[in-house]
C-alpha atoms as a PDB file:
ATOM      1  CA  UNK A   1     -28.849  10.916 -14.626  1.00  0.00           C
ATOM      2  CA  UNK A   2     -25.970   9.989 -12.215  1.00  0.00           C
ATOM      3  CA  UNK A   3     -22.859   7.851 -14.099  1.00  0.00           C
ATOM      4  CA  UNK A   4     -21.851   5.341 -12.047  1.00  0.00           C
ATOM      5  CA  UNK A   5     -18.258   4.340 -11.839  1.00  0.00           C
ATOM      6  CA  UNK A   6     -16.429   1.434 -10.645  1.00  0.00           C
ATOM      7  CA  UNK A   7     -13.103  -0.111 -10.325  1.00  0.00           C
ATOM      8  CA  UNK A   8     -12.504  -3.718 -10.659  1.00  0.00           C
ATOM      9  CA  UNK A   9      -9.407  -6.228  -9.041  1.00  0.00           C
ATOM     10  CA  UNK A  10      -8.808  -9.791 -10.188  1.00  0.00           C
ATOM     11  CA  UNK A  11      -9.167 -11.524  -6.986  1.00  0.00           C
ATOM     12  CA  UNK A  12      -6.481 -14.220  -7.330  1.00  0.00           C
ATOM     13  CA  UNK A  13      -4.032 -11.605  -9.197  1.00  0.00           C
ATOM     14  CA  UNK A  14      -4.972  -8.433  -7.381  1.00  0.00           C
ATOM     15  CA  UNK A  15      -4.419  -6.773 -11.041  1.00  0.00           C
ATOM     16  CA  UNK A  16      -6.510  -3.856 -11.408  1.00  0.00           C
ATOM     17  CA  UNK A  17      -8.655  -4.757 -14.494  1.00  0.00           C
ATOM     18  CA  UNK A  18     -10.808  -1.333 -14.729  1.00  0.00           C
ATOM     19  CA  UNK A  19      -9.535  -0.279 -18.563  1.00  0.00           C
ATOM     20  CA  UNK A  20     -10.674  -4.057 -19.541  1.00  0.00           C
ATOM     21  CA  UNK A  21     -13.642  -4.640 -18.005  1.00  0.00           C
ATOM     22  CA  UNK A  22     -17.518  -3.742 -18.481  1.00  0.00           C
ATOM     23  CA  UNK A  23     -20.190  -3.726 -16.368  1.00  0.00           C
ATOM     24  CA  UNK A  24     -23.702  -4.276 -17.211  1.00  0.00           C
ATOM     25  CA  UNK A  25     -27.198  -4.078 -15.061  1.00  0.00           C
ATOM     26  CA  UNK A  26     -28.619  -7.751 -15.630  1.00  0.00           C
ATOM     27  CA  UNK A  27     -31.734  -7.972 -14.703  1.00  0.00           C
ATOM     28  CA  UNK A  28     -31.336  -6.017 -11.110  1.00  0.00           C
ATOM     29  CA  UNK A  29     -27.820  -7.872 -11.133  1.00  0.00           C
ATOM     30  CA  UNK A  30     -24.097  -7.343 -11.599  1.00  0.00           C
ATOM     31  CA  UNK A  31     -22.538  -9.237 -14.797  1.00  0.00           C
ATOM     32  CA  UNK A  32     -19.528  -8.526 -15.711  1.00  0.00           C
ATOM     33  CA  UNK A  33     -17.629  -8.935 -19.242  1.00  0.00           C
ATOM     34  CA  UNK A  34     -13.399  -9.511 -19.614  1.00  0.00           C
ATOM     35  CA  UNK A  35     -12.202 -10.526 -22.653  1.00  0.00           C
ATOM     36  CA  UNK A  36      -9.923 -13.420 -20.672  1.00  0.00           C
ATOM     37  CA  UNK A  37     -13.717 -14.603 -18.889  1.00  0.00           C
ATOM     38  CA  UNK A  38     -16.023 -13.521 -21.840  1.00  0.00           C
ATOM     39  CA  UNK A  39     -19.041 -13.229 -19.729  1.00  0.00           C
ATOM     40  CA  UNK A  40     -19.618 -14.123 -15.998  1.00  0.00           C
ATOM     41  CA  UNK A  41     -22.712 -14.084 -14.178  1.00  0.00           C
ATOM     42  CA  UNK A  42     -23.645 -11.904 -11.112  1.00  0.00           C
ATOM     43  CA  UNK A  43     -22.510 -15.073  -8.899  1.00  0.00           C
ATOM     44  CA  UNK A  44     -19.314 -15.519 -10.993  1.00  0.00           C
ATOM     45  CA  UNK A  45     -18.619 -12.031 -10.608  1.00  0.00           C
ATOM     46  CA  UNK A  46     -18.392 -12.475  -7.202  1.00  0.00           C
ATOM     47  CA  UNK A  47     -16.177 -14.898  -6.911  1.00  0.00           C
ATOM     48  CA  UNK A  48     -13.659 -13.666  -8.964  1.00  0.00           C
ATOM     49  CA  UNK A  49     -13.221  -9.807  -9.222  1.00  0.00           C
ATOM     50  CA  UNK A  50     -13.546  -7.082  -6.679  1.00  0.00           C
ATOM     51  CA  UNK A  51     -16.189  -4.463  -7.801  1.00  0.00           C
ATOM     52  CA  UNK A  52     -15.758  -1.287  -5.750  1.00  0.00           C
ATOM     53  CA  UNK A  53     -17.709   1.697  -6.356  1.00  0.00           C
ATOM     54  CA  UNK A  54     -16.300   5.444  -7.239  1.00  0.00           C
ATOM     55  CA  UNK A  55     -17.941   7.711  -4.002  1.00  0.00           C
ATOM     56  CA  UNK A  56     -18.504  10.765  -6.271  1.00  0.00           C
ATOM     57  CA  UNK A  57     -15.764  12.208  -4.170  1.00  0.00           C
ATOM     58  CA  UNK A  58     -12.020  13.766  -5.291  1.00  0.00           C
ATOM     59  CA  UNK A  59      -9.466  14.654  -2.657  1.00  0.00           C
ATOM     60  CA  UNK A  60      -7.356  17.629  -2.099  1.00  0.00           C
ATOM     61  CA  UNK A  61      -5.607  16.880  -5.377  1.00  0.00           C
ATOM     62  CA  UNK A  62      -8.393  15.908  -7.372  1.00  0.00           C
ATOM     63  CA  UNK A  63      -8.195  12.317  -7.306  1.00  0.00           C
ATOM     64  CA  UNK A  64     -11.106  10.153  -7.598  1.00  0.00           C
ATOM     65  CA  UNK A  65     -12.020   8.506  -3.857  1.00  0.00           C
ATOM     66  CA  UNK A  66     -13.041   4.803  -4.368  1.00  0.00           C
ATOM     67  CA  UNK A  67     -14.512   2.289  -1.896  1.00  0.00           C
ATOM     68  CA  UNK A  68     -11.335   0.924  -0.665  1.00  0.00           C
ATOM     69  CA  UNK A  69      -8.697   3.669  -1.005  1.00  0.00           C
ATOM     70  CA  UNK A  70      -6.863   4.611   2.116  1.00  0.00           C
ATOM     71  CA  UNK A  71      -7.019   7.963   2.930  1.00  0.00           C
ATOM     72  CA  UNK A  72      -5.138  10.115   5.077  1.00  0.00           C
ATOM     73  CA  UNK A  73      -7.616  12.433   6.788  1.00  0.00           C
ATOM     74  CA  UNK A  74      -5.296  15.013   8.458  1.00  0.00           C
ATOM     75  CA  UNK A  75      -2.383  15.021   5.604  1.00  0.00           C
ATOM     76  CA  UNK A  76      -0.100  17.605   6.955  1.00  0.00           C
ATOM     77  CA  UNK A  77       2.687  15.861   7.944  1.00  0.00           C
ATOM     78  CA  UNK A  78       2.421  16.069  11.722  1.00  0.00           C
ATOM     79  CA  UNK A  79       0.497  12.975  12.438  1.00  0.00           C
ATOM     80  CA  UNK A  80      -0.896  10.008   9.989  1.00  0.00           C
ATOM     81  CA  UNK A  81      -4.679   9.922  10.330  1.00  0.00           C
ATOM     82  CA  UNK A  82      -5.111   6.377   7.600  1.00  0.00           C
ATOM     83  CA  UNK A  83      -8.499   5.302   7.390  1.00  0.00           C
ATOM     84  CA  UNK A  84     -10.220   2.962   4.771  1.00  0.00           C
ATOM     85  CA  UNK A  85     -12.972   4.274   2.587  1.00  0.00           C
ATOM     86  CA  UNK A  86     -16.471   1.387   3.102  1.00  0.00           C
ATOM     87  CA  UNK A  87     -19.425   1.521   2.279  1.00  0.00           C
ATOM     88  CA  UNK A  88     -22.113   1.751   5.681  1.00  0.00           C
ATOM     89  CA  UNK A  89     -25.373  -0.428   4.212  1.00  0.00           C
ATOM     90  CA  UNK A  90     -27.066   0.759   7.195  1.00  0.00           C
ATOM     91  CA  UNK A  91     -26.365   4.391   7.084  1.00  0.00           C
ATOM     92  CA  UNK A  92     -26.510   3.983   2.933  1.00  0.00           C
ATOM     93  CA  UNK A  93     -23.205   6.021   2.692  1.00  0.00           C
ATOM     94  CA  UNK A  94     -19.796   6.395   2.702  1.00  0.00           C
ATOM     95  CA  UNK A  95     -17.184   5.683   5.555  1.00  0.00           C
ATOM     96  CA  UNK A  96     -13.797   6.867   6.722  1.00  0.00           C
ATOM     97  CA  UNK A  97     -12.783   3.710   8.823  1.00  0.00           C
ATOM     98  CA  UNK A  98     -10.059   3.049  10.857  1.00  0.00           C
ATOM     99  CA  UNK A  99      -8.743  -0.068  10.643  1.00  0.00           C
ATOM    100  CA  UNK A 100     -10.647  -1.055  14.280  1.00  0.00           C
ATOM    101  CA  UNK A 101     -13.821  -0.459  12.257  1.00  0.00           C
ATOM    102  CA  UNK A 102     -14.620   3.097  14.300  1.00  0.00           C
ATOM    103  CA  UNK A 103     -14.686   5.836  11.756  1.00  0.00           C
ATOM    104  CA  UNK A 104     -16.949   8.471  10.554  1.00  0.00           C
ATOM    105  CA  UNK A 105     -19.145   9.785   7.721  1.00  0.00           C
ATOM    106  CA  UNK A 106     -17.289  11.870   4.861  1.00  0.00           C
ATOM    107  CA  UNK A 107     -18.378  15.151   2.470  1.00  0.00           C
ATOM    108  CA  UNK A 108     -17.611  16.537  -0.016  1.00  0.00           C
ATOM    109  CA  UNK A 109     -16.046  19.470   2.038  1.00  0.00           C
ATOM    110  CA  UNK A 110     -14.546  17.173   4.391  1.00  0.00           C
ATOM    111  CA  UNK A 111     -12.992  15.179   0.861  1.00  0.00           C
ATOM    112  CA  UNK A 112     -11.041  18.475   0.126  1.00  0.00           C
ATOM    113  CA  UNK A 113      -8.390  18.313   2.847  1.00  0.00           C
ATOM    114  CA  UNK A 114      -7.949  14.346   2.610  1.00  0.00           C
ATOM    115  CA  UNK A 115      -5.513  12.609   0.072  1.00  0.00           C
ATOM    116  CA  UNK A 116      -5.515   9.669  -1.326  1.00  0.00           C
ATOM    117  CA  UNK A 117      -2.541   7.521  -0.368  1.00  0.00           C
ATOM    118  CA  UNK A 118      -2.980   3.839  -1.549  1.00  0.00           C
ATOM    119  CA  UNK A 119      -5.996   1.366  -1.520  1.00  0.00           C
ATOM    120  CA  UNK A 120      -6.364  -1.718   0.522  1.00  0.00           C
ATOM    121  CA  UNK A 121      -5.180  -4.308  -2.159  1.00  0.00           C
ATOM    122  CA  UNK A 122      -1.693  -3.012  -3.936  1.00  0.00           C
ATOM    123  CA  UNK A 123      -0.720  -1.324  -0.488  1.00  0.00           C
ATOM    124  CA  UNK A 124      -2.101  -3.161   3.074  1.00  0.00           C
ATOM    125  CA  UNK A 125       0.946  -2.747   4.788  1.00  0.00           C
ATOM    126  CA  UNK A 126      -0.139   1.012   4.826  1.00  0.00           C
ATOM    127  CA  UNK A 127      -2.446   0.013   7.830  1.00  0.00           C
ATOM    128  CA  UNK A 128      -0.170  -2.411  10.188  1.00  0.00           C
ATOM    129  CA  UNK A 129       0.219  -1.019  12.792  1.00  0.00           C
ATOM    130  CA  UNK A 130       3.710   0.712  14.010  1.00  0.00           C
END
């Protein structure tokens, strides 16, 4: 059976709450439990963290590739290649976007030359543009 895993932000805060928060399967629904919220409903949840999803993925260094993370896709130094890892409902899969929403599907071969260089919440400036 596949573990899932999943990192969680305080919306307001942008604190990353992972290593104090649960998540439990409520009747076909998200609920999550912090000791500062007790427990919130699915709806609740919503509105006040960010659940994003671990892709199953490491990258060049072995680091865990979450929904979210910016990636550099061509990391060797001679040009930045930053996309943003989403999430395609309609494809049911990861994506590699760039920030104009083009992008492309990812593997697990693929995953082995990337590296992880920030996510979208502690480090946005990573995709203005220059």
């Amino acid at each position: 059976m596949k573990t899932f895993k999943f990192r969680i932000w305080d919306k307001d805060t942008l604190e990353n709450l992972t290593s104090y928060c649960s998540i439990l399967a409520e009747n076909g629904n998200i609920a999550c439990i912090h000791k500062k919220y007790n427990k919130l409903s699915s709806e609740e949840c919503k509105d006040q963290f960010i659940v994003e999803q671990f892709t199953g993925l490491l990258d060049k260094s072995g680091v865990k590739i979450y929904k979210g993370d910016i990636i550099d896709v061509c990391p060797d130094g001679k040009q930045e290649y930053l996309r943003v890892v989403e999430w395609d409902d309609e494809l049911a899969q990861f994506r590699a976007l760039f920030p104009d929403g083009s992008g492309q599907l990812f593997t697990k071969r693929q995953c082995l030359t990337y590296e992880v260089i920030g996510n979208i919440h502690q480090h946005p400036d990573l995709l203005e543009t220059k």
